[in-house]
PDB file of N, CA and C in Angstrom:
ATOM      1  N   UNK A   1       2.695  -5.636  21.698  1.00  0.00           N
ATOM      2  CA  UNK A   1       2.122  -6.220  20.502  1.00  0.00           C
ATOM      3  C   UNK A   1       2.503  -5.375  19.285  1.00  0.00           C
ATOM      4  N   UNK A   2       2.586  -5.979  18.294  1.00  0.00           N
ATOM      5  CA  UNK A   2       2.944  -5.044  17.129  1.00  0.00           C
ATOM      6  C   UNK A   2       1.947  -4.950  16.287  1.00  0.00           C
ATOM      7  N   UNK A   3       2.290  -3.821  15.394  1.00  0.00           N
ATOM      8  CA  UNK A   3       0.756  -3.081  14.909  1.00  0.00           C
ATOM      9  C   UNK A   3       1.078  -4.432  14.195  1.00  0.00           C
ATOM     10  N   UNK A   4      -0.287  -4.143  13.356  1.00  0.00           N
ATOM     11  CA  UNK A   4      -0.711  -4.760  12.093  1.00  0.00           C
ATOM     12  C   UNK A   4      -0.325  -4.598  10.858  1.00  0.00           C
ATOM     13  N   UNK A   5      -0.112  -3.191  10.841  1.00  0.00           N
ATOM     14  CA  UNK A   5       0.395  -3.071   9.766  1.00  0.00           C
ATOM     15  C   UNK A   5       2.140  -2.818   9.393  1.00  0.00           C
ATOM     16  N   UNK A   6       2.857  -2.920  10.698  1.00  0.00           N
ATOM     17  CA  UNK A   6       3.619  -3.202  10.639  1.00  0.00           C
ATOM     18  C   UNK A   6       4.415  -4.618  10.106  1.00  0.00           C
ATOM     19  N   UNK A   7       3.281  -5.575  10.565  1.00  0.00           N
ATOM     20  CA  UNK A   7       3.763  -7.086  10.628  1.00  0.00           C
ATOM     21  C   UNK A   7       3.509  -6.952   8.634  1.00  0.00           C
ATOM     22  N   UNK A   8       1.983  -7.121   8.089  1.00  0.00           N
ATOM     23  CA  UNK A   8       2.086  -6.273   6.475  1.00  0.00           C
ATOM     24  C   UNK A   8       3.473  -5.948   6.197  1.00  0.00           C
ATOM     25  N   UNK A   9       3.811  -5.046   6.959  1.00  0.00           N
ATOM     26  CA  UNK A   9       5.492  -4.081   5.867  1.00  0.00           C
ATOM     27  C   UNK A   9       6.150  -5.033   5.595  1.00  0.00           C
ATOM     28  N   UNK A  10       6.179  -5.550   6.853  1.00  0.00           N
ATOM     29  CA  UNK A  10       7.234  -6.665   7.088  1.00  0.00           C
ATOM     30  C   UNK A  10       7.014  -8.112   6.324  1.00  0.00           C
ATOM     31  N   UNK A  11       6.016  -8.230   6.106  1.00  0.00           N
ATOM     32  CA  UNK A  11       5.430  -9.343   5.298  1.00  0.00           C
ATOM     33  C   UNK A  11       6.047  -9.210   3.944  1.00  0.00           C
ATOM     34  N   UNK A  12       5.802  -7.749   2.999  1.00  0.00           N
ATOM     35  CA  UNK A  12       5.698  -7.432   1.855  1.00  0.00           C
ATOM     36  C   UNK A  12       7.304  -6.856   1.633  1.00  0.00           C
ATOM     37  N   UNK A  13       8.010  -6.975   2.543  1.00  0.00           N
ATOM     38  CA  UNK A  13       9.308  -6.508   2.304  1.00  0.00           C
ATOM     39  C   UNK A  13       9.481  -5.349   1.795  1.00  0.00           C
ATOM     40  N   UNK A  14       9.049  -4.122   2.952  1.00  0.00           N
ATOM     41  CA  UNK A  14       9.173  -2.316   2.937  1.00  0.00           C
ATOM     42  C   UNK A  14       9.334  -2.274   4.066  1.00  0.00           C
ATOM     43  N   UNK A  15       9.537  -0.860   4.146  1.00  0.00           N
ATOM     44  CA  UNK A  15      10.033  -0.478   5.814  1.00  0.00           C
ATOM     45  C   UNK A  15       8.932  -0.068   6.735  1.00  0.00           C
ATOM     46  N   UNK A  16       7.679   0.605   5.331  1.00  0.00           N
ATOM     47  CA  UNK A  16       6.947   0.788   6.903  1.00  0.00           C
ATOM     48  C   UNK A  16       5.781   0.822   5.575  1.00  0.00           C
ATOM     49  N   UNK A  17       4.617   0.807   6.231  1.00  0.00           N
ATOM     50  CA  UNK A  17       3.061   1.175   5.697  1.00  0.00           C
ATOM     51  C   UNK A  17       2.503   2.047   6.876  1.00  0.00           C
ATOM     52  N   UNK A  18       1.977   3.564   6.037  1.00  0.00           N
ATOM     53  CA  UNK A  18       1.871   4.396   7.195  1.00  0.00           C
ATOM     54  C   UNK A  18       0.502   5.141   6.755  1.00  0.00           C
ATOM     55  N   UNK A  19      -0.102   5.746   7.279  1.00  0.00           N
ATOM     56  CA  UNK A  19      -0.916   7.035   7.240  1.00  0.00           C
ATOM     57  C   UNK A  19      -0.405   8.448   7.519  1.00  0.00           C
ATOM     58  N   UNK A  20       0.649   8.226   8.059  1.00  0.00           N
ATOM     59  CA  UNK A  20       1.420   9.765   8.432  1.00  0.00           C
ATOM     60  C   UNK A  20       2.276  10.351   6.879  1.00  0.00           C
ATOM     61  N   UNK A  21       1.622  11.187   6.253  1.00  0.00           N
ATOM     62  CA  UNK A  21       1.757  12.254   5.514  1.00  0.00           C
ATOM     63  C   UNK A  21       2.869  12.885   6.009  1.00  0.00           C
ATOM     64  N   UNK A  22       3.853  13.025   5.280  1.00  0.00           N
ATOM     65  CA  UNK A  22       4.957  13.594   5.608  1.00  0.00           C
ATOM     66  C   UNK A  22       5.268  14.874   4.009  1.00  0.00           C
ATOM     67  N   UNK A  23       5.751  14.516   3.165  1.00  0.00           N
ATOM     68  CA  UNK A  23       5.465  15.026   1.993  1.00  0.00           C
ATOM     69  C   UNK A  23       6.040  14.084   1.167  1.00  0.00           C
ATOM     70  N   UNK A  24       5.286  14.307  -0.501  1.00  0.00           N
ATOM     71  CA  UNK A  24       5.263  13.752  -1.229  1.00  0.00           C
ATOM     72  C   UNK A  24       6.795  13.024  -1.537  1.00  0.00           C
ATOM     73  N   UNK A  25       7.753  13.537  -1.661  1.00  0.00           N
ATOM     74  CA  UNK A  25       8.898  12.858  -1.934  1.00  0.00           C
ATOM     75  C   UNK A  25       9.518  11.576  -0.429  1.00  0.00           C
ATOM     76  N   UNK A  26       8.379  11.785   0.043  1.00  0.00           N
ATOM     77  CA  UNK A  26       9.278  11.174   1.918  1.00  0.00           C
ATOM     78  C   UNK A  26       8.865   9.931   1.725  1.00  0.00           C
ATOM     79  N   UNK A  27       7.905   9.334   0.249  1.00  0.00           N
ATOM     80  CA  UNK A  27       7.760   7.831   0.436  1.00  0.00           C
ATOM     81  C   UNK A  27       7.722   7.280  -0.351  1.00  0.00           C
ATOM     82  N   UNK A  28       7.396   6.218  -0.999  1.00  0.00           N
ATOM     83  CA  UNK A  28       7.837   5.722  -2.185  1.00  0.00           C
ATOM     84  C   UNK A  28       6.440   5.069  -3.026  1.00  0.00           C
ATOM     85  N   UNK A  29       5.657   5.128  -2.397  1.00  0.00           N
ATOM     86  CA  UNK A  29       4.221   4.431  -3.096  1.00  0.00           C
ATOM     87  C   UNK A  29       3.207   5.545  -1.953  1.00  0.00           C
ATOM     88  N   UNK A  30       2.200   6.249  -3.410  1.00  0.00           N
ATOM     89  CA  UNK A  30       1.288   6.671  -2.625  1.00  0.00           C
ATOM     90  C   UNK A  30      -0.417   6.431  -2.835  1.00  0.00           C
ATOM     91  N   UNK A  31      -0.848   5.525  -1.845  1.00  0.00           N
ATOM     92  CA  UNK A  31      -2.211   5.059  -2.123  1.00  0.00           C
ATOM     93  C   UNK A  31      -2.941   6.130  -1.520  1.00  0.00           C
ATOM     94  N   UNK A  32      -4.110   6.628  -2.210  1.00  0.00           N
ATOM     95  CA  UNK A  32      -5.043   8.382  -1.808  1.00  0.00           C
ATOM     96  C   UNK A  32      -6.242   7.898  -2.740  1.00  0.00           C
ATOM     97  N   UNK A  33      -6.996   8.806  -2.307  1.00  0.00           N
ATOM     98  CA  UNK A  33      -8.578   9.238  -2.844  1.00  0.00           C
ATOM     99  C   UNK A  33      -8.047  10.732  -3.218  1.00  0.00           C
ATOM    100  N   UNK A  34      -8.337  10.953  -4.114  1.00  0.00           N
ATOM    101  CA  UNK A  34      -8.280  12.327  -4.770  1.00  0.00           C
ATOM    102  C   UNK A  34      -9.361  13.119  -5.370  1.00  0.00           C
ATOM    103  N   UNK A  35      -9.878  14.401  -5.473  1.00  0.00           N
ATOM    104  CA  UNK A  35     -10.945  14.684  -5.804  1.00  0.00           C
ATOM    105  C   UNK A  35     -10.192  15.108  -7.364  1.00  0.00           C
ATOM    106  N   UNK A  36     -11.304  15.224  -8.773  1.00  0.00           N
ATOM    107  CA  UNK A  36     -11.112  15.917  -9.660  1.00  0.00           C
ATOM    108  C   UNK A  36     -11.888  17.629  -9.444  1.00  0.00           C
ATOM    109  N   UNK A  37     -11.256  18.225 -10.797  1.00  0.00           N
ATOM    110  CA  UNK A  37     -11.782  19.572 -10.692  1.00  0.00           C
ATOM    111  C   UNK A  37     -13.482  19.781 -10.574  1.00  0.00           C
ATOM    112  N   UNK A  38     -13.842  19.077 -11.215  1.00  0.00           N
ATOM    113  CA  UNK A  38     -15.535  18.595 -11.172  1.00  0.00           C
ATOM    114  C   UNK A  38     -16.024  18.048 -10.440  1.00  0.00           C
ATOM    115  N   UNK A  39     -15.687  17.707  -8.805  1.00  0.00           N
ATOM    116  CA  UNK A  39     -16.001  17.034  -7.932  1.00  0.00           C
ATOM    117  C   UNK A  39     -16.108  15.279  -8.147  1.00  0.00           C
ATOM    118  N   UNK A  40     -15.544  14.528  -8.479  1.00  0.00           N
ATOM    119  CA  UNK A  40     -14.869  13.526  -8.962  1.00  0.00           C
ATOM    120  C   UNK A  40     -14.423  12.883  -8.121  1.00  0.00           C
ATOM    121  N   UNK A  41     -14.805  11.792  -7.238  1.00  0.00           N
ATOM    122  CA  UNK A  41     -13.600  10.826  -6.651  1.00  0.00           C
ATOM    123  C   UNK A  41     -12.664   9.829  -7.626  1.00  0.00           C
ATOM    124  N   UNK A  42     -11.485  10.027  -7.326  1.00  0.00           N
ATOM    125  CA  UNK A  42     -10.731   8.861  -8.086  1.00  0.00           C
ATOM    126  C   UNK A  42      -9.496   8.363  -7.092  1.00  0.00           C
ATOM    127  N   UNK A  43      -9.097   7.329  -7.506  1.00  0.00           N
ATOM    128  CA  UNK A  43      -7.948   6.670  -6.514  1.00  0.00           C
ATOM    129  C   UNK A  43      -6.804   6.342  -7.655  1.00  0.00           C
ATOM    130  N   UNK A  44      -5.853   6.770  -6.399  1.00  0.00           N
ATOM    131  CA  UNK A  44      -4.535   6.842  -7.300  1.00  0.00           C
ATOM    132  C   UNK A  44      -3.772   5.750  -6.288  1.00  0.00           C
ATOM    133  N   UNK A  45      -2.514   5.361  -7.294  1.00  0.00           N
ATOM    134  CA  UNK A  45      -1.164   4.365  -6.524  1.00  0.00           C
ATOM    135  C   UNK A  45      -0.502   4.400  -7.468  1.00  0.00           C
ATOM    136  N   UNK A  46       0.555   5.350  -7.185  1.00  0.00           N
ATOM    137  CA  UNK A  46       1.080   5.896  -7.666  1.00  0.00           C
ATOM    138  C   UNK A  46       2.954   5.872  -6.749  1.00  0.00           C
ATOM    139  N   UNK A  47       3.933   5.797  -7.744  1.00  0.00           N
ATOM    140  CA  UNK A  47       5.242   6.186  -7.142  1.00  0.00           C
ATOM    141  C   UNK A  47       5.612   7.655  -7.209  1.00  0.00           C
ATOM    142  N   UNK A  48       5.159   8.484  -8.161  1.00  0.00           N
ATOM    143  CA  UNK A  48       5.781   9.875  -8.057  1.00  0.00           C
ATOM    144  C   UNK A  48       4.141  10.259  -8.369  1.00  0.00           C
ATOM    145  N   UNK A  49       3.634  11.134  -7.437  1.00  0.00           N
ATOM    146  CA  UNK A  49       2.090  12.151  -7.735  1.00  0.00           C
ATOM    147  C   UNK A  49       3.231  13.383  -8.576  1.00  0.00           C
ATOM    148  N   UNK A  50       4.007  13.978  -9.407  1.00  0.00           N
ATOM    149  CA  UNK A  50       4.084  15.036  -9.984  1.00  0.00           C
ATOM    150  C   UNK A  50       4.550  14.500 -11.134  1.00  0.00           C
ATOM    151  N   UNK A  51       4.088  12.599 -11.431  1.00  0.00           N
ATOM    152  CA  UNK A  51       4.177  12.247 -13.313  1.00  0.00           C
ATOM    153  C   UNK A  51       3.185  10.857 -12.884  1.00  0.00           C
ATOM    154  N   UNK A  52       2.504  11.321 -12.896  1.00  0.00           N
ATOM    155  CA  UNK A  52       1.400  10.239 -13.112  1.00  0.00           C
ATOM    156  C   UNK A  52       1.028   9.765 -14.314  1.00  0.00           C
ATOM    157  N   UNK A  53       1.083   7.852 -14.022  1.00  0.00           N
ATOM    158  CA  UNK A  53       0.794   7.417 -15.312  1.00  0.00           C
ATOM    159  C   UNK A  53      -0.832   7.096 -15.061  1.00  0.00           C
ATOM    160  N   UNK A  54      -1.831   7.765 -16.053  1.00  0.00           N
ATOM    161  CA  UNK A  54      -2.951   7.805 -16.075  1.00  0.00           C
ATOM    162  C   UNK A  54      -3.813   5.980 -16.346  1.00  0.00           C
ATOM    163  N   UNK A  55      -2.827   6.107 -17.217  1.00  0.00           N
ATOM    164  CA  UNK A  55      -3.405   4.320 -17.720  1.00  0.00           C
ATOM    165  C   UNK A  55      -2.765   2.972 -16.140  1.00  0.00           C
ATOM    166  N   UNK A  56      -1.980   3.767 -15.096  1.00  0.00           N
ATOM    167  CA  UNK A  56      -1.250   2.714 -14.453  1.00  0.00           C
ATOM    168  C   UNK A  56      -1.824   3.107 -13.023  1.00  0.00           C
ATOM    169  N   UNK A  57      -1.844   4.557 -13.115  1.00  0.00           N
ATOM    170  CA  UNK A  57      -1.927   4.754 -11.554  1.00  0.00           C
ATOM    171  C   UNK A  57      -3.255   5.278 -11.020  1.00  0.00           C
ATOM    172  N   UNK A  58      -4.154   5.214 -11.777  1.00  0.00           N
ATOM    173  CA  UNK A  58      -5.461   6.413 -11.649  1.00  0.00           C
ATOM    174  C   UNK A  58      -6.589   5.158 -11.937  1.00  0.00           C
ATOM    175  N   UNK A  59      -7.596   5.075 -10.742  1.00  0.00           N
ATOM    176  CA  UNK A  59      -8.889   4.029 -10.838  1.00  0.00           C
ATOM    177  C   UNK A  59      -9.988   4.989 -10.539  1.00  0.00           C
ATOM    178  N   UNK A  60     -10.687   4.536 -11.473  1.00  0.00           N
ATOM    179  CA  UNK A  60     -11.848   4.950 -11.006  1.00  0.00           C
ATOM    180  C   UNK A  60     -12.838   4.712  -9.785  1.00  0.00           C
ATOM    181  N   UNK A  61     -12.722   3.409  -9.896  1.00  0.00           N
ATOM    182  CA  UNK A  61     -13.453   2.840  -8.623  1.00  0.00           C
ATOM    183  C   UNK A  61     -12.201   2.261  -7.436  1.00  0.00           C
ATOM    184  N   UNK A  62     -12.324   2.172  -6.519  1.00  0.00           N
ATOM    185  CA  UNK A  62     -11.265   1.678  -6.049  1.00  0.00           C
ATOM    186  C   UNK A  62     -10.823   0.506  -5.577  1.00  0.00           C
ATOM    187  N   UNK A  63      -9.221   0.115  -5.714  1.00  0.00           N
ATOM    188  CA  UNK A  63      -8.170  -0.577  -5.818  1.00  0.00           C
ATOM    189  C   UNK A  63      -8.914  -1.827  -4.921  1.00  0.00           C
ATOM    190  N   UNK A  64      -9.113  -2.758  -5.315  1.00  0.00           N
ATOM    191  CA  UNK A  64      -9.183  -4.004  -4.296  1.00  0.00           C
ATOM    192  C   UNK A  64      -8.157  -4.274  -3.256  1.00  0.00           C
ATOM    193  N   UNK A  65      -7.902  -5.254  -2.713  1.00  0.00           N
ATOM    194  CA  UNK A  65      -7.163  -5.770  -1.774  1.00  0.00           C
ATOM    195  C   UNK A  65      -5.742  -5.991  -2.160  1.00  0.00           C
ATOM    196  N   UNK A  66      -6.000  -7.012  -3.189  1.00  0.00           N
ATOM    197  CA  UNK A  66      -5.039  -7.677  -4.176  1.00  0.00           C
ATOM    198  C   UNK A  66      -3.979  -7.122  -4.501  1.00  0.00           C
ATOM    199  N   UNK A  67      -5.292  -6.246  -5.752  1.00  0.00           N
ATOM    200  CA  UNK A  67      -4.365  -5.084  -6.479  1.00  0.00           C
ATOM    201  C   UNK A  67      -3.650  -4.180  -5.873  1.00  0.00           C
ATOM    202  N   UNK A  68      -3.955  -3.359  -4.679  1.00  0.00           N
ATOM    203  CA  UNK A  68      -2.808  -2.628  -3.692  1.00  0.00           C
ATOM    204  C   UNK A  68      -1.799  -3.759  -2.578  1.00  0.00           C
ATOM    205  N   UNK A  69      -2.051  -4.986  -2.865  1.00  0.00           N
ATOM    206  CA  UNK A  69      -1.068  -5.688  -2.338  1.00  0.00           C
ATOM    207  C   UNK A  69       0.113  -6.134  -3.294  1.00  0.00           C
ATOM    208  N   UNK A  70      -0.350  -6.277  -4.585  1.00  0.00           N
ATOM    209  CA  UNK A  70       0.749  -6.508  -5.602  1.00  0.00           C
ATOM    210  C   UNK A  70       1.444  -5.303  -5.689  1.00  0.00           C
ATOM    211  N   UNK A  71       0.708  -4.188  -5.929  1.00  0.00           N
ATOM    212  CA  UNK A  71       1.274  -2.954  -6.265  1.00  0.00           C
ATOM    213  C   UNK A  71       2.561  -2.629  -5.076  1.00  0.00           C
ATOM    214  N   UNK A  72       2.233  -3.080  -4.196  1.00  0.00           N
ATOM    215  CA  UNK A  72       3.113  -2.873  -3.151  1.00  0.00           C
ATOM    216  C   UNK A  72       4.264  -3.799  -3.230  1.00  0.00           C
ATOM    217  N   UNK A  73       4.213  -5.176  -3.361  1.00  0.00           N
ATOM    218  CA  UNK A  73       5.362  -6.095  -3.744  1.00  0.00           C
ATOM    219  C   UNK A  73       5.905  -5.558  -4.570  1.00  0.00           C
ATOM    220  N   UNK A  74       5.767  -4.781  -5.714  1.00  0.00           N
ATOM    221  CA  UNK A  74       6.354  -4.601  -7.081  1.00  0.00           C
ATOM    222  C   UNK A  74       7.729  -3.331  -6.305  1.00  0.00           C
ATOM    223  N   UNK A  75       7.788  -2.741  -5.967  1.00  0.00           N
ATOM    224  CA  UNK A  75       8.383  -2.274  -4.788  1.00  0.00           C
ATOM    225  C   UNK A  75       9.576  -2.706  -4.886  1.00  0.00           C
ATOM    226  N   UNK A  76       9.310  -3.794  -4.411  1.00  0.00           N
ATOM    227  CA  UNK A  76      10.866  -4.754  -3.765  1.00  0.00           C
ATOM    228  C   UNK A  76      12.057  -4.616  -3.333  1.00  0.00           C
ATOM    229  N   UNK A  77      11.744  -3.703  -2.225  1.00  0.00           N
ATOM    230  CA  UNK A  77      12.510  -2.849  -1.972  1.00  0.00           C
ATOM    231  C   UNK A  77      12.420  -2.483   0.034  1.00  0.00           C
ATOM    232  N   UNK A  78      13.124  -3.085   0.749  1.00  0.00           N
ATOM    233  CA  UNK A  78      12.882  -2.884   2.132  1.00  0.00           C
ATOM    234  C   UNK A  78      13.013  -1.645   2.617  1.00  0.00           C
ATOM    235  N   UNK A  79      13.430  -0.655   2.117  1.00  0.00           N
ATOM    236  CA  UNK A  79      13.560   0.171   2.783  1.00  0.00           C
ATOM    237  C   UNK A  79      12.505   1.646   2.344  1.00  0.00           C
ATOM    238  N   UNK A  80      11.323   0.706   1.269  1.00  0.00           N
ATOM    239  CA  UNK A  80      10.572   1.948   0.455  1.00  0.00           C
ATOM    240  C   UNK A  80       9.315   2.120   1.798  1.00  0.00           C
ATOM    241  N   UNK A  81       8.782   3.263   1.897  1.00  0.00           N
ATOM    242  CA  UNK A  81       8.175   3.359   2.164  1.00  0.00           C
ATOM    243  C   UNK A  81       6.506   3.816   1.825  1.00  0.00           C
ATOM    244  N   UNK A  82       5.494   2.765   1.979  1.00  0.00           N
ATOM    245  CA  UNK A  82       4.047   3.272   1.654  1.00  0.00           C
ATOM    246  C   UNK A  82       3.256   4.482   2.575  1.00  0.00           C
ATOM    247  N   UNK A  83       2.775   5.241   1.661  1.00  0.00           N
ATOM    248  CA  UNK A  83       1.982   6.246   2.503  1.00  0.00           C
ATOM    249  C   UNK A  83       0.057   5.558   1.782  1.00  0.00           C
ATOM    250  N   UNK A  84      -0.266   5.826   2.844  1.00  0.00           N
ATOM    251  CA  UNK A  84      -1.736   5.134   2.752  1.00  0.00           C
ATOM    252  C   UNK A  84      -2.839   6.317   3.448  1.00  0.00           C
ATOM    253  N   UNK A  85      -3.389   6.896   2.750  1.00  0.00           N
ATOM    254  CA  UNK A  85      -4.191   8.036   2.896  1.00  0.00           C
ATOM    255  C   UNK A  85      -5.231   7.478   4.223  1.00  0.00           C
ATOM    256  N   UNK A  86      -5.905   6.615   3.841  1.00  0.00           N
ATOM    257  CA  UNK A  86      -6.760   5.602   5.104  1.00  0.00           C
ATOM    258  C   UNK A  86      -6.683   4.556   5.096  1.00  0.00           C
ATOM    259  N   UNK A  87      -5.812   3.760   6.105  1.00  0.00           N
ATOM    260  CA  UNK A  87      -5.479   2.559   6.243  1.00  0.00           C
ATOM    261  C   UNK A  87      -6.725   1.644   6.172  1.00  0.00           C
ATOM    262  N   UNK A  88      -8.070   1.949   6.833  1.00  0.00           N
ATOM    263  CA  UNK A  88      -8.978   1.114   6.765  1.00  0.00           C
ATOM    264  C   UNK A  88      -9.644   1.189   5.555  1.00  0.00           C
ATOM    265  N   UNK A  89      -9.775   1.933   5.028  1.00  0.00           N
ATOM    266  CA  UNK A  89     -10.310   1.930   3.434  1.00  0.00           C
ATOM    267  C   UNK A  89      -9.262   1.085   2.662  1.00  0.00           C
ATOM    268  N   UNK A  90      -8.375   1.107   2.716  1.00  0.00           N
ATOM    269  CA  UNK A  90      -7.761   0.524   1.538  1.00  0.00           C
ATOM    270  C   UNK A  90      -7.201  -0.738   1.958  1.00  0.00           C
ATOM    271  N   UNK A  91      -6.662  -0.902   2.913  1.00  0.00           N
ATOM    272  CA  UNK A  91      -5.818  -2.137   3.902  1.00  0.00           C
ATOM    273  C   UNK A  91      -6.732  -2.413   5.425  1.00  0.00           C
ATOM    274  N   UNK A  92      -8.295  -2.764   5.062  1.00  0.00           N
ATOM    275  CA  UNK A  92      -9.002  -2.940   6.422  1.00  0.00           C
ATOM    276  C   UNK A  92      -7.854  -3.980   7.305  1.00  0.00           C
ATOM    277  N   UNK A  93      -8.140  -3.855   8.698  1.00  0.00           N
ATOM    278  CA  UNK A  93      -7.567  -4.548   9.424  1.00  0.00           C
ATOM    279  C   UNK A  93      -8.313  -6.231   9.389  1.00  0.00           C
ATOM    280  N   UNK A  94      -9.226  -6.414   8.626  1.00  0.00           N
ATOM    281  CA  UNK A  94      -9.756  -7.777   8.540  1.00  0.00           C
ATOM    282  C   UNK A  94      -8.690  -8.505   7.703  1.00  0.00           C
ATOM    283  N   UNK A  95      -8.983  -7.843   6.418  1.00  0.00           N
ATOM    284  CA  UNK A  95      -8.360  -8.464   5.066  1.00  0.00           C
ATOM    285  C   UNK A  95      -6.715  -8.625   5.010  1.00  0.00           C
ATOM    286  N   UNK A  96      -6.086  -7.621   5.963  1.00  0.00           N
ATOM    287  CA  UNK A  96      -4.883  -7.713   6.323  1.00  0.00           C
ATOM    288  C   UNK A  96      -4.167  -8.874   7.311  1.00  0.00           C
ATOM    289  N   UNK A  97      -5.078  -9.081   8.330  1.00  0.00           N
ATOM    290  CA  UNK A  97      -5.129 -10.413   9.066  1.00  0.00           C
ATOM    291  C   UNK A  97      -5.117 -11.278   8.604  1.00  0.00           C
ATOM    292  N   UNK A  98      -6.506 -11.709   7.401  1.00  0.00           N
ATOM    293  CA  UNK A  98      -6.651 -13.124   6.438  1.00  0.00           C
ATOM    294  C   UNK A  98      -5.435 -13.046   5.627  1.00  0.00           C
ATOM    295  N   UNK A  99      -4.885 -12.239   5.541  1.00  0.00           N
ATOM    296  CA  UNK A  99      -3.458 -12.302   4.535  1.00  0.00           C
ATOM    297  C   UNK A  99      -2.133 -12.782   5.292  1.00  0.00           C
ATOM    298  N   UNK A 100      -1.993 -12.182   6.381  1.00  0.00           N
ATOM    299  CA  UNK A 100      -1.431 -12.872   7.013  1.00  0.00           C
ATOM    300  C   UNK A 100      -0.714 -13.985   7.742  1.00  0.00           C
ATOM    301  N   UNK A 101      -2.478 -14.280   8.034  1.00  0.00           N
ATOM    302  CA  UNK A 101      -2.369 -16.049   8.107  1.00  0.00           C
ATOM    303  C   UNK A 101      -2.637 -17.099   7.345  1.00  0.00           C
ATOM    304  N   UNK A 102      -3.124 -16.615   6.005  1.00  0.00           N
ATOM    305  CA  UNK A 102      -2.730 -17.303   4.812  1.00  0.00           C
ATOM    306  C   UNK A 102      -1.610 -17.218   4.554  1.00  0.00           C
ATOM    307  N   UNK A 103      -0.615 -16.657   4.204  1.00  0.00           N
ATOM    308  CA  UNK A 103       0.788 -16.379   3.994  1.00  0.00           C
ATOM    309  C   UNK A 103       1.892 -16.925   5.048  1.00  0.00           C
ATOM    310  N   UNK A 104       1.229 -17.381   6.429  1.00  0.00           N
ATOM    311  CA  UNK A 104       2.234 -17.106   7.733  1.00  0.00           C
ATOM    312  C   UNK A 104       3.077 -18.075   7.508  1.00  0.00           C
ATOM    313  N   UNK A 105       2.997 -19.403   6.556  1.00  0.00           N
ATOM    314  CA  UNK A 105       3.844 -20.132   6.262  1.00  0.00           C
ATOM    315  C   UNK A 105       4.757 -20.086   5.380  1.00  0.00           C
ATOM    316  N   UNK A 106       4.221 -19.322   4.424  1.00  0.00           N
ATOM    317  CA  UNK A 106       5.528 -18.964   3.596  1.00  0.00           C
ATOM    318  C   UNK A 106       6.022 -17.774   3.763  1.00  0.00           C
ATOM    319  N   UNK A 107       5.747 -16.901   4.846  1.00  0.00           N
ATOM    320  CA  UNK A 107       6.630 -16.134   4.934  1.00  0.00           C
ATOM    321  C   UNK A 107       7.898 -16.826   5.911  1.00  0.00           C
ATOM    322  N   UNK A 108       7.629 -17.331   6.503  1.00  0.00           N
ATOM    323  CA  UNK A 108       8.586 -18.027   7.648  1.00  0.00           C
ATOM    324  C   UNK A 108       8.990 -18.879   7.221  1.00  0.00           C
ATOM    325  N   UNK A 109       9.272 -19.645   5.790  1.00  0.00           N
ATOM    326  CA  UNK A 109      10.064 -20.487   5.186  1.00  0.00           C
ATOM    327  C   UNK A 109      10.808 -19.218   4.341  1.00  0.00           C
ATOM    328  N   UNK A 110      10.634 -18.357   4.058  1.00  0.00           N
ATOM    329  CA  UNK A 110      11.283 -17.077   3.926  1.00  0.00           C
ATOM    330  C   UNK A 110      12.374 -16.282   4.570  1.00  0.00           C
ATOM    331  N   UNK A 111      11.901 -16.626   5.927  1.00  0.00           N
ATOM    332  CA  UNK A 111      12.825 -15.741   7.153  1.00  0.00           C
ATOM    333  C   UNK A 111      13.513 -17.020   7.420  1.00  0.00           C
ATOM    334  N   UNK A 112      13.444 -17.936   7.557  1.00  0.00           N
ATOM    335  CA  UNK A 112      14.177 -18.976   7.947  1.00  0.00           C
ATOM    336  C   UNK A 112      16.064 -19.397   6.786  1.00  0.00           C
ATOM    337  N   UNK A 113      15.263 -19.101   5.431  1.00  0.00           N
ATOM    338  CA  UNK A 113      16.063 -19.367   4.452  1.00  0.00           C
ATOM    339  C   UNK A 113      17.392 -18.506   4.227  1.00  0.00           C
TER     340      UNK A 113
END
């Protein structure tokens, strides 16, 4: 069976959606919870963490479903890879499913074409 979030990569046209931390330059979109100096949660999605755009990549509350699913299309790019700090926080395995099979038709008029 194939993961779930594999079938996602593959959906969104990237190579992989991962939790494995490798280092910062090894992926191409990085979705995280970050603490500030003041004990601060904030969430970032971000393409480079060492030039962060504050107004683009930095939420306060965090990223819906949507919004880290567009962010990820914008990409467009098969061979980028997402690093995802906690897959179930940000990409639950529910909401990833309903996307799925909402989509399962046009992705396969996609692969077909």
């Amino acid at each position: 069976m194939t993961n779930i979030y594999t079938q996602l990569a593959k959906a969104l046209n990237v190579a992989k959606i991962t939790d494995d931390y490798k280092h910062s330059n090894a992926h191409d979109l990085e979705i995280a919870e970050w603490n500030t100096a003041d004990n601060y949660d904030i969430h970032i999605m971000t393409s480079d963490v060492y030039a962060i755009n504050f107004e683009y990549d930095v939420y306060y509350y965090q990223p819906n479903f949507s919004d880290i699913i567009d962010r990820i299309k914008e990409l467009n790019n098969s061979d980028a890879i997402v690093y995802v700090s906690d897959l179930e926080q940000y990409l639950p395995e529910y909401e990833v499913e309903n996307y799925l099979e909402q989509h399962e038709e046009e992705l396969q008029d996609e692969h077909e074409a």
